[in-house]
Protein backbone atom coordinates (compact mmCIF):
# COMPACT_ATOMS: atom_id res chain seq x y z
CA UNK A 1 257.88 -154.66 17.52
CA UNK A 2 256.38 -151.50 18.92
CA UNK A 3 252.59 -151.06 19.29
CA UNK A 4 252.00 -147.76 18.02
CA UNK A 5 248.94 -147.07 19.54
CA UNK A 6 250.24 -147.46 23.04
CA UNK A 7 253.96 -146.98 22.70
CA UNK A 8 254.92 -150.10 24.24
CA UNK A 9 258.09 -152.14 22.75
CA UNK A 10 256.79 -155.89 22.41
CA UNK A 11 260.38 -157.56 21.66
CA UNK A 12 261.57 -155.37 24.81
CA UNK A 13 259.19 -156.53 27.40
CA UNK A 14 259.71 -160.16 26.17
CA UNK A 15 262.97 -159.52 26.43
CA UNK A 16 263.12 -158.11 29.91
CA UNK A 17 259.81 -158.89 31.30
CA UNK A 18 259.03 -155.02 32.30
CA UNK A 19 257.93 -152.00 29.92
CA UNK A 20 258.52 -148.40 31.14
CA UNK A 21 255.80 -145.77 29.60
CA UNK A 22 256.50 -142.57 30.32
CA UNK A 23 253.26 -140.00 30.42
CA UNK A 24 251.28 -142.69 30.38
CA UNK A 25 248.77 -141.08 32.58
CA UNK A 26 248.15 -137.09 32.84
CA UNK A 27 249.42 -135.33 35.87
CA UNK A 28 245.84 -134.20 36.49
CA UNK A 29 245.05 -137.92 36.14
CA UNK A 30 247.37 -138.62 39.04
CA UNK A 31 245.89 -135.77 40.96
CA UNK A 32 242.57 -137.20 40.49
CA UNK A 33 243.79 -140.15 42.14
CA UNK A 34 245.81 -138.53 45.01
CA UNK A 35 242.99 -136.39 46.05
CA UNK A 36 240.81 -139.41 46.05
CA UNK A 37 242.35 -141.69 48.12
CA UNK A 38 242.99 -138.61 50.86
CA UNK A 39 239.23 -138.60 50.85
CA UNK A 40 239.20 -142.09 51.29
CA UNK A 41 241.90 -141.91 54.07
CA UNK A 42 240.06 -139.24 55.87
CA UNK A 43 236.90 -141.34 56.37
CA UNK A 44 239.29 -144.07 57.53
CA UNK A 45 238.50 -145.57 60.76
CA UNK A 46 241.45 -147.64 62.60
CA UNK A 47 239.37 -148.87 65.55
CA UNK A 48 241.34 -150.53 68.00
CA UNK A 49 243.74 -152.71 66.40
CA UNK A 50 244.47 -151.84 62.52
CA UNK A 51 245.94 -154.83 60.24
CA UNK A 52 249.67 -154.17 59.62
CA UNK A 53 251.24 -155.07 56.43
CA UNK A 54 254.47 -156.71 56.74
CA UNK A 55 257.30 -156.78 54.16
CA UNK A 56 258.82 -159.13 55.94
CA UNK A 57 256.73 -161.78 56.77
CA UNK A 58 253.01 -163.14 55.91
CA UNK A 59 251.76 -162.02 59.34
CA UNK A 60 248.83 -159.98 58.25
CA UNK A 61 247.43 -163.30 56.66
CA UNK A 62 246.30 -164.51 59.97
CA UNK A 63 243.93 -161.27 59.99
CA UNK A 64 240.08 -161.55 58.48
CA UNK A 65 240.50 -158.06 57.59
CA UNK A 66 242.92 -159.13 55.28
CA UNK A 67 241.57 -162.35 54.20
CA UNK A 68 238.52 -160.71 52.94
CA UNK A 69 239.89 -157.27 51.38
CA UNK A 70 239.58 -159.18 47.64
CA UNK A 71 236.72 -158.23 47.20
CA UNK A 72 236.46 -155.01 49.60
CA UNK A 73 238.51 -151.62 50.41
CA UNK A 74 240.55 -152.24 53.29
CA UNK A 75 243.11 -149.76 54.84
CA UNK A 76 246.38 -151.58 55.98
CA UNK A 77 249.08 -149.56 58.23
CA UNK A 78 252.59 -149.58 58.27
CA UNK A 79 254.46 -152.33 60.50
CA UNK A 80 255.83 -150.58 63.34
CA UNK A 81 254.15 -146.83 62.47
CA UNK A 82 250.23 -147.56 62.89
CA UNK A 83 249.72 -143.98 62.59
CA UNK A 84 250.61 -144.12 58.74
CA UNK A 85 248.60 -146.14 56.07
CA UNK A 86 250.49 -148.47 53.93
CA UNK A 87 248.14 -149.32 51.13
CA UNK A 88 244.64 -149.81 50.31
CA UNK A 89 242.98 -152.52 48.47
CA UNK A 90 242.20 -154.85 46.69
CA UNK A 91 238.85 -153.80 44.96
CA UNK A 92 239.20 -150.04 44.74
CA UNK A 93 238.77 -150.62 40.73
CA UNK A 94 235.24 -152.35 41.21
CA UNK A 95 234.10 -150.49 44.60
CA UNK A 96 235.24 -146.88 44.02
CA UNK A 97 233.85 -145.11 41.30
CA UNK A 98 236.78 -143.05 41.01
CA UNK A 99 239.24 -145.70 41.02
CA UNK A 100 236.59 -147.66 38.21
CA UNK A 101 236.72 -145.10 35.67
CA UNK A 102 240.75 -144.76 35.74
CA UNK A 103 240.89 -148.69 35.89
CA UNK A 104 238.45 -149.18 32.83
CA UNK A 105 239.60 -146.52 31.07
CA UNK A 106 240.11 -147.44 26.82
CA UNK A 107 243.72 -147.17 26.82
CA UNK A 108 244.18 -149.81 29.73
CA UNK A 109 241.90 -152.05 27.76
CA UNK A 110 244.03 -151.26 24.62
CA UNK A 111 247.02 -152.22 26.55
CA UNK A 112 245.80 -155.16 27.49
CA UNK A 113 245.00 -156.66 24.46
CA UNK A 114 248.58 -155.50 23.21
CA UNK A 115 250.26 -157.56 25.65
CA UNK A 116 247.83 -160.78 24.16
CA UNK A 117 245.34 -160.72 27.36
CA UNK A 118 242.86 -161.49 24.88
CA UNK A 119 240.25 -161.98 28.29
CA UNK A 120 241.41 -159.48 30.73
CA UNK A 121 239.79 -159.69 33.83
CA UNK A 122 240.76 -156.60 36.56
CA UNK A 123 241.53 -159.20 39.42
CA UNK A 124 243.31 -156.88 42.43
CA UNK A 125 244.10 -153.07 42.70
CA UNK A 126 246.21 -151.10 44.99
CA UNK A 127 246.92 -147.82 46.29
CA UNK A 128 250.25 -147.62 47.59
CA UNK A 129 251.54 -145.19 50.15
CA UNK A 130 255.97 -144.75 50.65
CA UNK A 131 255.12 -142.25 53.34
CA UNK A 132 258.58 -139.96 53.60
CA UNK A 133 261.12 -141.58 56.17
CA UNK A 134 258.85 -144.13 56.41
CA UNK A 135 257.57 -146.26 53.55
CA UNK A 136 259.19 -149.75 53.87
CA UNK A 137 261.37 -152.00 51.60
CA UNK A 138 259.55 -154.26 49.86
CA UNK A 139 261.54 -157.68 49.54
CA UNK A 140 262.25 -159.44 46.11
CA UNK A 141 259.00 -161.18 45.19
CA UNK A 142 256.78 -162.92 41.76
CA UNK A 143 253.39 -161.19 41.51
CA UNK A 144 252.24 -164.80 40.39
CA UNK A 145 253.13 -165.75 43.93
CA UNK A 146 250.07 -164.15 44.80
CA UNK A 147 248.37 -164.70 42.40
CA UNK A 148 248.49 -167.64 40.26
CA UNK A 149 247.23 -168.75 37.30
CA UNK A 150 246.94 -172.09 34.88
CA UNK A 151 248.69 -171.57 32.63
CA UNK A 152 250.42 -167.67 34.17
CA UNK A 153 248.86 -164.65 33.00
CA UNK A 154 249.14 -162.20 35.99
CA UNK A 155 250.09 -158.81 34.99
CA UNK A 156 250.38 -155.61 36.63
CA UNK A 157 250.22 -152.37 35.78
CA UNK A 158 252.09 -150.01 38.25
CA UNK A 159 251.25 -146.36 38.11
CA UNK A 160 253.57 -143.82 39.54
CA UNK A 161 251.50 -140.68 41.29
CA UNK A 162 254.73 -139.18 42.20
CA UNK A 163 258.49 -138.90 40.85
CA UNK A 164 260.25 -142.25 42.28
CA UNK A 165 263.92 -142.70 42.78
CA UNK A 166 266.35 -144.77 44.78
CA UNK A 167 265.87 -142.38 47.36
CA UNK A 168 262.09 -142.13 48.13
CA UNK A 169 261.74 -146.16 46.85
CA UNK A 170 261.45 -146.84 43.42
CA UNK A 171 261.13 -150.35 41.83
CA UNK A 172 264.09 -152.85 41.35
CA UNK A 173 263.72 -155.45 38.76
CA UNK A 174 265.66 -158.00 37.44
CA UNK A 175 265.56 -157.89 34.00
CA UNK A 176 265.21 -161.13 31.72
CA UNK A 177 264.52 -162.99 34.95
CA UNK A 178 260.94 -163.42 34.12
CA UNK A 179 261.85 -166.37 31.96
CA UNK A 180 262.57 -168.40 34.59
CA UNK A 181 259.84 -170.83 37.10
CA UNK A 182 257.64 -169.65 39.64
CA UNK A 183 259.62 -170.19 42.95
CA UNK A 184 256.83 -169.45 45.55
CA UNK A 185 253.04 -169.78 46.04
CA UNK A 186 251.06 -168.37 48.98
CA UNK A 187 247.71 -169.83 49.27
CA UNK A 188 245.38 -171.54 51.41
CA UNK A 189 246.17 -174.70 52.74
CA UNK A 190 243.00 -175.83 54.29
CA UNK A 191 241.62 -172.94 56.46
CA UNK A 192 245.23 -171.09 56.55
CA UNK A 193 247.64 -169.18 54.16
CA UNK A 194 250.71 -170.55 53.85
CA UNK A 195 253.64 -169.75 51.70
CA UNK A 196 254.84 -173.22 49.49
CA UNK A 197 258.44 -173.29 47.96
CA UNK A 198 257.60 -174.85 44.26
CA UNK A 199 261.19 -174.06 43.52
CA UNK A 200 264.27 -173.23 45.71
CA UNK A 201 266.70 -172.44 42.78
CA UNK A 202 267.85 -168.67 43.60
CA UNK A 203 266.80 -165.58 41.04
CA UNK A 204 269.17 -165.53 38.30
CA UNK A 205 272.71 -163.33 39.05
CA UNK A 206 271.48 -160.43 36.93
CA UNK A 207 272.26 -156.64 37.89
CA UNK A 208 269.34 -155.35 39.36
CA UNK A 209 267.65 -152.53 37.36
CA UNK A 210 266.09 -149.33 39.63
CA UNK A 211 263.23 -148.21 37.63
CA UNK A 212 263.27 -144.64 38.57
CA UNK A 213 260.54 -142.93 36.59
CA UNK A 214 259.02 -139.56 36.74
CA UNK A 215 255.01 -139.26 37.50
CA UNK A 216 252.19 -140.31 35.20
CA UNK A 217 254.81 -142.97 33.92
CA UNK A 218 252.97 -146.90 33.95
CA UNK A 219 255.40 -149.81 34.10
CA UNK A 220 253.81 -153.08 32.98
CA UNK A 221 255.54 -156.11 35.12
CA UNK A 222 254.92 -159.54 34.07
CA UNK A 223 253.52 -161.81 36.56
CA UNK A 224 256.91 -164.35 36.95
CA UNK A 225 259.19 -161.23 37.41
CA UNK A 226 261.49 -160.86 40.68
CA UNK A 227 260.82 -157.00 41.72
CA UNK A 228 261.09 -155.01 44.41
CA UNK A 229 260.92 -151.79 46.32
CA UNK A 230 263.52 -149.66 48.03
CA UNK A 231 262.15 -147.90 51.08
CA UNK A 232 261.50 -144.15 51.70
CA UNK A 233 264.80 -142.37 53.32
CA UNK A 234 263.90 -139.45 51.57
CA UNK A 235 261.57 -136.58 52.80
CA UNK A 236 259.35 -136.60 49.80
CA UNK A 237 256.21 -139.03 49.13
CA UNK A 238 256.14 -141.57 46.74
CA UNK A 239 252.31 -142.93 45.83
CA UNK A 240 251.59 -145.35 43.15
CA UNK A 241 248.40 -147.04 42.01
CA UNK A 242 248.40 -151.05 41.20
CA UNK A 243 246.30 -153.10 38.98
CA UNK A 244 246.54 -156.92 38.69
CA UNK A 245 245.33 -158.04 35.64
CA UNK A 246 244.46 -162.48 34.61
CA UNK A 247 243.29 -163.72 31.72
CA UNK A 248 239.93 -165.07 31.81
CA UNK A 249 241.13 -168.34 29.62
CA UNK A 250 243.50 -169.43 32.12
CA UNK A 251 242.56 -171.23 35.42
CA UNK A 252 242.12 -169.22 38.77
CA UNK A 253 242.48 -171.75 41.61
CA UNK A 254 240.22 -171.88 44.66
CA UNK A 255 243.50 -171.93 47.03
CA UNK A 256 244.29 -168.80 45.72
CA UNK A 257 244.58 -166.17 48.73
CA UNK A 258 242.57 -163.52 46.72
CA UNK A 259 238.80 -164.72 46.54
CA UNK A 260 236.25 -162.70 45.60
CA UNK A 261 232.71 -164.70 46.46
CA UNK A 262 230.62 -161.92 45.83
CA UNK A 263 232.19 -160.35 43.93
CA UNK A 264 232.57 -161.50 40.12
CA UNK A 265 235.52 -160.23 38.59
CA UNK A 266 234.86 -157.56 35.23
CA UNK A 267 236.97 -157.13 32.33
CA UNK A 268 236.91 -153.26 31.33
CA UNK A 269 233.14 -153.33 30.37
């Protein structure tokens, strides 16, 4: 079943947990966006000791600054190149008016209630940097890890800014695998994150699938698919913006990682 408003095949994303939509967003859209977050970046102060994001490990979860980005805009380098950026978040969609118009924007909404969000509720957003030579792997991971729900209803919509390939780092999905539990939770356990195994059975033996895709294309990932990223060898950029989307009938637990206290999370009104 295809929704013909938005162009996304139902069966298909059931199917493999991941729907490509090419031109999806205008490449003045994606401009927009670009030029943006430069202006962002330029009144970016690092101080003395900027907040690293690892892909390897949790290690930025010991950091306030990160503990506290839900519901701010936070600037979080590279590990091991503190002189490039490697996202910003995770309330550019609320904080930024820039980033709140493309969030709330009709057809988001309308793609939202395609996929049966029938309470969407804009939880986390993202702007992603895969600075050339530079930009980092990111490992195999559930979004729901992150952010969990009662029953699941995490979704994400993943905006490519520029071209992405294998070479500059693309997503890597593994299709179908969706379907499967949620192996990992990283929350607070008392006063600290930690990362819980809920399930140690390995992702299913599928061939992964790169997702190359050219820009303005959105990919919509459900929330208890394995993805990943391939890092940057290449000498061109590859940006992307990130929404995380709940619904408002499910449960959103207080051990979450991602609180927002005063902040109360908006649908696209």
């Amino acid at each position: 079943m295809t929704d013909v408003g938005i162009g996304i095949d139902l069966d298909a994303y059931a199917r493999d947990g991941f729907a490509v939509l090419p031109d999806f967003v205008t490449a003045a859209a994606c401009e927009a966006l670009k030029a943006r977050a430069a202006e962002l970046v330029a009144r970016f102060d690092p101080g003395g000791a900027p907040t690293a994001f690892s892909t390897r490990d949790q290690a930025h979860a010991r950091d306030r600054y990160f503990r506290e980005s839900g519901g701010a805009i936070r600037f979080f380098v590279e590990e091991g190149a503190p002189d490039r950026l490697n996202k910003i978040g995770h309330a550019l969609h609320d904080l930024d008016p820039v980033f709140d118009r493309f969030s709330r924007q009709p057809r988001l909404a309308a793609l939202a209630g395609a996929l049966g969000l029938a309470r969407p509720l804009l939880l986390q957003s993202m702007y992603l940097f895969k600075h050339p030579h530079v930009g980092a792997e990111v490992g195999w991971h559930q979004d729901a890890t992150f952010l969990r729900t009662d029953p699941p209803s995490v979704t994400g919509f993943w905006i490519a800014l520029d071209d992405a390939d294998r070479d500059n780092g693309c997503l890597v999905a593994l299709p179908g695998a969706h379907r499967g539990p949620l192996r990992q939770w990283f929350g607070y356990e008392g006063s600290e994150l930690v990362t819980r195994t809920l399930d140690p059975a390995p992702f299913p033996a599928v061939e992964p699938v790169a997702l190359e895709v050219r820009r303005g294309t959105l990919i919509v990932l459900h929330g208890l698919l394995p993805h990943a990223s391939t890092a940057n060898r290449s000498p061109r950029p590859r940006q992307a913006y990130s929404l995380h989307l709940i619904d408002g009938r499910a449960e959103y637990p207080g051990d979450n990682w991602l609180q927002r206290p005063d902040l109360p999370l908006r649908g696209f009104a």
